[in-house]
PDB file of N, CA and C in Angstrom:
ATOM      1  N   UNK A   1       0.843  -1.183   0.000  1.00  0.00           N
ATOM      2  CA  UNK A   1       0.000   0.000   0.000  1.00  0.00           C
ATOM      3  C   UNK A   1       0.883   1.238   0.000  1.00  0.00           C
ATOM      4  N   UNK A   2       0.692   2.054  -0.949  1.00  0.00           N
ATOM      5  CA  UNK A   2       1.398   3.246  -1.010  1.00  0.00           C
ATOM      6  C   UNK A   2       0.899   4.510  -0.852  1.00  0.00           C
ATOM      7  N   UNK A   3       1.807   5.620  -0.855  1.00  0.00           N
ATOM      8  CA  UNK A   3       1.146   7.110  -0.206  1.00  0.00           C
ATOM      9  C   UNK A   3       0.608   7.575  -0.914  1.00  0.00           C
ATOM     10  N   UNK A   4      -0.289   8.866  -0.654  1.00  0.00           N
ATOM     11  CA  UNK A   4      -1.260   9.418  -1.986  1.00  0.00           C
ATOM     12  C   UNK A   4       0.137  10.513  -1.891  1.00  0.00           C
ATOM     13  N   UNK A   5      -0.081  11.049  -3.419  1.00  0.00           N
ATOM     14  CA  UNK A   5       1.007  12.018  -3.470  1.00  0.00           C
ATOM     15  C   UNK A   5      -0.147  12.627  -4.025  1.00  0.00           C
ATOM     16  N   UNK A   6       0.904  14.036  -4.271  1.00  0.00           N
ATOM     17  CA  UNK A   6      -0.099  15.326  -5.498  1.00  0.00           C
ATOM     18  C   UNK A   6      -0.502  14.498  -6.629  1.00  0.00           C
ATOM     19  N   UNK A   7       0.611  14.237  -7.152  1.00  0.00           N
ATOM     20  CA  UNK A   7       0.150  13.487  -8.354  1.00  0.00           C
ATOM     21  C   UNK A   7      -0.862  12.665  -8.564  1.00  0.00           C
ATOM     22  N   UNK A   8      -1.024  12.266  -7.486  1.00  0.00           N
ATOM     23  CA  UNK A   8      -2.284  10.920  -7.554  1.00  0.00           C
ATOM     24  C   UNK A   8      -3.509  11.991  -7.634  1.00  0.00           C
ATOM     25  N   UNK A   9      -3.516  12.855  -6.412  1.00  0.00           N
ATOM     26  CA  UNK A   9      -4.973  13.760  -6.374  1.00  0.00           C
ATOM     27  C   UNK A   9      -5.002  14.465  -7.583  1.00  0.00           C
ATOM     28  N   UNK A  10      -4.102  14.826  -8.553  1.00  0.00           N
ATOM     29  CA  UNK A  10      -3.925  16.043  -9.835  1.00  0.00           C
ATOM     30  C   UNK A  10      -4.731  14.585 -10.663  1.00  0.00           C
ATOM     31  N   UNK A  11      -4.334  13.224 -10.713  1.00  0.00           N
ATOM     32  CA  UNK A  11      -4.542  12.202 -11.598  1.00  0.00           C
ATOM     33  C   UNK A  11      -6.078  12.303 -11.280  1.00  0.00           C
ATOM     34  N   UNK A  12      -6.593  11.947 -10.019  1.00  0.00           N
ATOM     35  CA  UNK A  12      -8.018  12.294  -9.850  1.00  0.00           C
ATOM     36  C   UNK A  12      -8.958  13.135 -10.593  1.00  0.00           C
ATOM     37  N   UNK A  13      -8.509  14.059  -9.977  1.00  0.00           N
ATOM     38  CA  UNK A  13      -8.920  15.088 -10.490  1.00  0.00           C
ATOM     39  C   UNK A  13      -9.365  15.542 -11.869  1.00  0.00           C
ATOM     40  N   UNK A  14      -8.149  15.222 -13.112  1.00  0.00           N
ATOM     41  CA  UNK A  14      -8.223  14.828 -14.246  1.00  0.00           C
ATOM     42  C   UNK A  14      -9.403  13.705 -14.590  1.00  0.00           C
ATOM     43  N   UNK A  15      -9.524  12.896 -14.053  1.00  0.00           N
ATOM     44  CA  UNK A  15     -10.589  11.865 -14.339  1.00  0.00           C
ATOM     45  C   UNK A  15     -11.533  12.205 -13.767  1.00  0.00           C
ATOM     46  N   UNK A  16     -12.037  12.300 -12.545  1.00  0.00           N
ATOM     47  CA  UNK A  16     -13.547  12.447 -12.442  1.00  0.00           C
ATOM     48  C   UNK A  16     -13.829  13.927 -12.518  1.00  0.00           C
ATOM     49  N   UNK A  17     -13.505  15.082 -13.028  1.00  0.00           N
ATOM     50  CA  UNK A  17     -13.527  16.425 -13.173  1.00  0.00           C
ATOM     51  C   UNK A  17     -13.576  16.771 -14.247  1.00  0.00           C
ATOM     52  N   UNK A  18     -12.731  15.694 -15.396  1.00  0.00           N
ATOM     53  CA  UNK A  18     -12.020  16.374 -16.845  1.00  0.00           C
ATOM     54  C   UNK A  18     -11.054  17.428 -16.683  1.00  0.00           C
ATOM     55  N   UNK A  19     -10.412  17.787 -15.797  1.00  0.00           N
ATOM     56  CA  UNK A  19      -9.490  19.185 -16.237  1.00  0.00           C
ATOM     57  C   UNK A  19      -8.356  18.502 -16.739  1.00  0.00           C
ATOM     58  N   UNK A  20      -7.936  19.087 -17.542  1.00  0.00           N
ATOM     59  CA  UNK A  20      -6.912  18.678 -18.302  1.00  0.00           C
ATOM     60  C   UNK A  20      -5.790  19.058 -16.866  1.00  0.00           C
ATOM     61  N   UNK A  21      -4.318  17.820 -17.450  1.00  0.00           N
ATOM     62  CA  UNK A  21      -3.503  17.385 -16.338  1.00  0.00           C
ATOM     63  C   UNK A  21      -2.492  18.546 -15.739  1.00  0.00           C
ATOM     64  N   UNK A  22      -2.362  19.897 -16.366  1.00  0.00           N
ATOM     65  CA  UNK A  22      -1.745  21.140 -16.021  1.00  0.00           C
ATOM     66  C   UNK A  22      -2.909  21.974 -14.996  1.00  0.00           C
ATOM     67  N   UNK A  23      -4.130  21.917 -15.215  1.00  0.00           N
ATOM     68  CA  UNK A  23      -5.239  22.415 -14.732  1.00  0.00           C
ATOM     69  C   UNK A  23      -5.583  21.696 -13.285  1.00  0.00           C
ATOM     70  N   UNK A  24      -5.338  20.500 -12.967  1.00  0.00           N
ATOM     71  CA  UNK A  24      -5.291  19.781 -12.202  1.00  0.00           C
ATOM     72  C   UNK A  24      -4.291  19.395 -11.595  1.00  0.00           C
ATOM     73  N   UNK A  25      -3.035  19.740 -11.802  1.00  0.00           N
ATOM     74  CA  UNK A  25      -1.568  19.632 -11.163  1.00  0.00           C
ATOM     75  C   UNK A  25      -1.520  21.159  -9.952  1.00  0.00           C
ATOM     76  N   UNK A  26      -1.963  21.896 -11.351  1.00  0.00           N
ATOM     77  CA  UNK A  26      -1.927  23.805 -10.479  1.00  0.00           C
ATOM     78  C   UNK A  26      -3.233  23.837  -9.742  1.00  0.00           C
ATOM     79  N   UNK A  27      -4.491  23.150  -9.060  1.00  0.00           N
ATOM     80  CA  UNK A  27      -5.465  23.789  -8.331  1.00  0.00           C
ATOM     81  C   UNK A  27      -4.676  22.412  -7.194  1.00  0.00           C
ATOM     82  N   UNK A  28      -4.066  21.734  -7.103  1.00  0.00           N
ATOM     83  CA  UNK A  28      -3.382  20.769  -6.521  1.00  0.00           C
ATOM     84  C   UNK A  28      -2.428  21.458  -5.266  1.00  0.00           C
ATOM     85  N   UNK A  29      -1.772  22.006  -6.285  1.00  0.00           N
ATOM     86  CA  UNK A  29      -0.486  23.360  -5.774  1.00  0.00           C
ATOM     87  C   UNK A  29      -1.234  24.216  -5.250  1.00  0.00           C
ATOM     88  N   UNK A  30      -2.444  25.018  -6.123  1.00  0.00           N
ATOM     89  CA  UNK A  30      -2.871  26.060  -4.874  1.00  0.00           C
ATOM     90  C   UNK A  30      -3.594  25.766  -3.831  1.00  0.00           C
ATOM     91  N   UNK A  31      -4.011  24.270  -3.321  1.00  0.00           N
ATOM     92  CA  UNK A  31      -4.716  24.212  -2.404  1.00  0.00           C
ATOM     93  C   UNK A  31      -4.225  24.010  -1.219  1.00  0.00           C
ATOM     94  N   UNK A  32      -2.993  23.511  -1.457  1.00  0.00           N
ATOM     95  CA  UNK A  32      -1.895  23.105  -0.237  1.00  0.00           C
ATOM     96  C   UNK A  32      -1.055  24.874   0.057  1.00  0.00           C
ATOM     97  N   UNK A  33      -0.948  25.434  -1.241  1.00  0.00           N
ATOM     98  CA  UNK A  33      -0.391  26.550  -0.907  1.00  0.00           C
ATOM     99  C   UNK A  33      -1.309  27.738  -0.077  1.00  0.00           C
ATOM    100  N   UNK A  34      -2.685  27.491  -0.408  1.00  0.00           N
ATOM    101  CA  UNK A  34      -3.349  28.518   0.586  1.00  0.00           C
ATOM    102  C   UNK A  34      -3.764  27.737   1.453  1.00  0.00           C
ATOM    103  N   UNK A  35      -3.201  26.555   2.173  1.00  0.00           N
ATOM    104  CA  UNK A  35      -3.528  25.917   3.705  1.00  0.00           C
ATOM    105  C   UNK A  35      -2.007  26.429   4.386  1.00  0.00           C
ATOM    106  N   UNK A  36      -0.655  26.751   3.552  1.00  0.00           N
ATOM    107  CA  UNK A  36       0.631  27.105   3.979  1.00  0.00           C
ATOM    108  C   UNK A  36       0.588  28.705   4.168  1.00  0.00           C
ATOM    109  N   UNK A  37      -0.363  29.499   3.457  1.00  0.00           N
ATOM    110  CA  UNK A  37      -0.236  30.804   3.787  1.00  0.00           C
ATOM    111  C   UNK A  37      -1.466  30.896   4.744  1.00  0.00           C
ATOM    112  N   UNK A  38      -2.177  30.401   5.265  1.00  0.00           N
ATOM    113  CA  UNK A  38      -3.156  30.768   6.312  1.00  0.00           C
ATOM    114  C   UNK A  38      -2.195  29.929   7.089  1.00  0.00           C
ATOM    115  N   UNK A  39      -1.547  29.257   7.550  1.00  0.00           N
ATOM    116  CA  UNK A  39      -0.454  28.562   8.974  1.00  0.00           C
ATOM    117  C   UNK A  39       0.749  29.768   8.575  1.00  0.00           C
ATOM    118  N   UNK A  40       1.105  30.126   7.978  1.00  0.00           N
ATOM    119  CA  UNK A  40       2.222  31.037   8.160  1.00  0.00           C
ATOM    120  C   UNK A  40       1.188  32.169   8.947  1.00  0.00           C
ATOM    121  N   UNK A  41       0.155  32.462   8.816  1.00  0.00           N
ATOM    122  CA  UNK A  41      -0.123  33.945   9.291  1.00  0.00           C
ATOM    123  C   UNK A  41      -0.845  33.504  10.786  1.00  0.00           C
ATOM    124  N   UNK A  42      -0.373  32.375  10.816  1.00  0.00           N
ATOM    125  CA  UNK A  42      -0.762  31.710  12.766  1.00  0.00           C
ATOM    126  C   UNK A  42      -2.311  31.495  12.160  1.00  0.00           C
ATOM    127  N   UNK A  43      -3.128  31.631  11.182  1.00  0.00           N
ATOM    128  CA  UNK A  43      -4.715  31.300  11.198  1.00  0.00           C
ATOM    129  C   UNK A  43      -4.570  29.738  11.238  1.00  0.00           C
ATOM    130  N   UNK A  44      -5.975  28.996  12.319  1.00  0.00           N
ATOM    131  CA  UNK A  44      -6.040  27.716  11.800  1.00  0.00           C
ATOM    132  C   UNK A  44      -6.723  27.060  10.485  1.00  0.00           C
ATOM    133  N   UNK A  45      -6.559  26.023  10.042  1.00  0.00           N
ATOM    134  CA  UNK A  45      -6.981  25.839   9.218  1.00  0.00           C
ATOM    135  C   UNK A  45      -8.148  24.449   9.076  1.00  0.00           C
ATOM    136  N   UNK A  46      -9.493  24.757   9.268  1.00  0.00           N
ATOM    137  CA  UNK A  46     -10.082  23.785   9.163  1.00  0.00           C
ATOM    138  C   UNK A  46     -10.926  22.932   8.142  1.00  0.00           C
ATOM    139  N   UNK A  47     -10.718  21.485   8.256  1.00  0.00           N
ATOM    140  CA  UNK A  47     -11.013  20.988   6.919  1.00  0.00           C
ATOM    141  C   UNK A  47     -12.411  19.998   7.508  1.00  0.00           C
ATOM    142  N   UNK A  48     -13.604  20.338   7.322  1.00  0.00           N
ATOM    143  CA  UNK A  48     -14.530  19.563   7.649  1.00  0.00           C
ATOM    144  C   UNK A  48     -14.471  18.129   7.368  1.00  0.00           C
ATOM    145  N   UNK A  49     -14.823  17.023   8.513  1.00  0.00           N
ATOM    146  CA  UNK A  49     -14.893  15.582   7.611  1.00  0.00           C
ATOM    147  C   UNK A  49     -13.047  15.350   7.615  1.00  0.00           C
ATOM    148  N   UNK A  50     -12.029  16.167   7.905  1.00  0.00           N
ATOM    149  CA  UNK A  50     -10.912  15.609   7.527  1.00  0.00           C
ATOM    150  C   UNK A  50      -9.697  16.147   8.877  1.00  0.00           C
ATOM    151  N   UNK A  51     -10.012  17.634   9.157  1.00  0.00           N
ATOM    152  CA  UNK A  51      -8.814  17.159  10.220  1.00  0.00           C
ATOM    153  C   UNK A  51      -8.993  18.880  10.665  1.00  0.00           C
ATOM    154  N   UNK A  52      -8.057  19.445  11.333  1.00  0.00           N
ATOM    155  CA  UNK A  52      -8.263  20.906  11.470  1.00  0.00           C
ATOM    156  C   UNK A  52      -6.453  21.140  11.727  1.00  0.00           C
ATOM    157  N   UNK A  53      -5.830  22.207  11.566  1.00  0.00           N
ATOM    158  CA  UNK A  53      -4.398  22.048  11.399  1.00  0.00           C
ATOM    159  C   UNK A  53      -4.312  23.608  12.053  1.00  0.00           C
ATOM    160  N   UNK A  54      -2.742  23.851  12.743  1.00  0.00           N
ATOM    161  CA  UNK A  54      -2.132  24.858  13.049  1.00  0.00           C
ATOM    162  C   UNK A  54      -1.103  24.769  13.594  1.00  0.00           C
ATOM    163  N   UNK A  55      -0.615  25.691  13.535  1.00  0.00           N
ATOM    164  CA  UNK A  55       1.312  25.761  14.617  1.00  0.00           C
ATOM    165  C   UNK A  55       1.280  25.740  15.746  1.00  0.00           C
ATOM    166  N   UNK A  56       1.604  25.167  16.327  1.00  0.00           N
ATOM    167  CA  UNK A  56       2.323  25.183  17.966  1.00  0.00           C
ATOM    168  C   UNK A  56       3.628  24.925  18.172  1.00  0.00           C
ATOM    169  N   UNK A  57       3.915  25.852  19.164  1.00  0.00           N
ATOM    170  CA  UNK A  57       5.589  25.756  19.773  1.00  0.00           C
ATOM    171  C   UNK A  57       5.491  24.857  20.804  1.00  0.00           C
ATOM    172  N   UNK A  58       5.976  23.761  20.543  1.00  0.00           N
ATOM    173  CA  UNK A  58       6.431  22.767  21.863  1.00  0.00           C
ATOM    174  C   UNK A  58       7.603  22.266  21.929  1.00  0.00           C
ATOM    175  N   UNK A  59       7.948  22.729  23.034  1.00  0.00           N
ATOM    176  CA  UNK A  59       9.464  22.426  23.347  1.00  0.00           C
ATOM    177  C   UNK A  59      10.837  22.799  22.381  1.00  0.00           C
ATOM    178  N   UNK A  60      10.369  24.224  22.327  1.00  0.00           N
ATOM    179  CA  UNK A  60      11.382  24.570  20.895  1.00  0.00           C
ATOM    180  C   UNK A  60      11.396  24.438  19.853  1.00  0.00           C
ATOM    181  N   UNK A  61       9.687  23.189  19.569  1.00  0.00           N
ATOM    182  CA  UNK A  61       9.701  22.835  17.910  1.00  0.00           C
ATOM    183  C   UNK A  61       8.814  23.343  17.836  1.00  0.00           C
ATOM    184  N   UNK A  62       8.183  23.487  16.237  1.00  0.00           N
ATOM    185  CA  UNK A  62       7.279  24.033  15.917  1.00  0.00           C
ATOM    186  C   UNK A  62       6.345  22.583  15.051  1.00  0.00           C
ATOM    187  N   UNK A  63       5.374  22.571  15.528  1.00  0.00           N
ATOM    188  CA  UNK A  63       5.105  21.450  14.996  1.00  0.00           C
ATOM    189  C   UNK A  63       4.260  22.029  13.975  1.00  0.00           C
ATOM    190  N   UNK A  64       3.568  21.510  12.974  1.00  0.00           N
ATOM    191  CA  UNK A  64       2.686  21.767  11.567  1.00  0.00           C
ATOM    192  C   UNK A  64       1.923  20.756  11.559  1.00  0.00           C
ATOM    193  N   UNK A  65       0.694  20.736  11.845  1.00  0.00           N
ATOM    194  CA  UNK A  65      -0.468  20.062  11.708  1.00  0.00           C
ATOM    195  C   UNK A  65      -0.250  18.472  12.154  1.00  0.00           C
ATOM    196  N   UNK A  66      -0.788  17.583  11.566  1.00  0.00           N
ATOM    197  CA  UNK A  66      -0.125  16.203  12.230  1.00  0.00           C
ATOM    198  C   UNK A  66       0.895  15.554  12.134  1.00  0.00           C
ATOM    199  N   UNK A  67       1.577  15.366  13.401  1.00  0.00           N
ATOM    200  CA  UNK A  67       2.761  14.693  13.031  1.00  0.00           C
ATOM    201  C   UNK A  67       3.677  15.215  12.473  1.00  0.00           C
ATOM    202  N   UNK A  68       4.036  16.130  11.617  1.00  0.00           N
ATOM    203  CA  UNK A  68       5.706  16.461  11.374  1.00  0.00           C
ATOM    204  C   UNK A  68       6.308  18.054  11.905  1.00  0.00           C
ATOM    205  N   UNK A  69       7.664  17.702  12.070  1.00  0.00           N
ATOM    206  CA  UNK A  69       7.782  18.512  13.364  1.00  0.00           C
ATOM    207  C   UNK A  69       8.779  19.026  12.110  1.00  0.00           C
ATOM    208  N   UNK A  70       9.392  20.082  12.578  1.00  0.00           N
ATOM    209  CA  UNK A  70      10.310  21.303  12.130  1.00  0.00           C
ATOM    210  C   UNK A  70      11.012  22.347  13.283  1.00  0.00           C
ATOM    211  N   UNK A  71      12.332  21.865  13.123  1.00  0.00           N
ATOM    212  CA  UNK A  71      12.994  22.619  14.652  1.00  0.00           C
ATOM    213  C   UNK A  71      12.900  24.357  14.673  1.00  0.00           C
TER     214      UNK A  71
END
């Protein structure tokens, strides 16, 4: 069993949507990129049905939503 990457959701996307695979690579990119500029500006970010995400400082790290940490 393997990870979903962008690519897989851009591949989605392309198929049950029709957007052609540049059209569906770039709304891919901007959706992760405006969940990275609302956590840069400290806003949380909530995703109904899927999870809710934000920064916290613990113990010197800064953690980013689940699980991966960044010193």
């Amino acid at each position: 069993m393997g990870a979903l990457t962008k690519a897989d959701m851009a591949e989605r996307l392309n198929e049950e949507l029709g957007l052609n695979k540049r059209e569906a690579k770039e709304m891919v990119e901007l959706f992760f990129e405006e969940i990275r500029q609302s956590l840069e500006k400290n806003q949380s970010v909530k995703l109904s049905g899927f999870g809710n995400f934000d920064l916290r400082d613990t113990m010197g790290k800064t953690k980013k939503g689940i699980g991966s940490w960044e010193p």
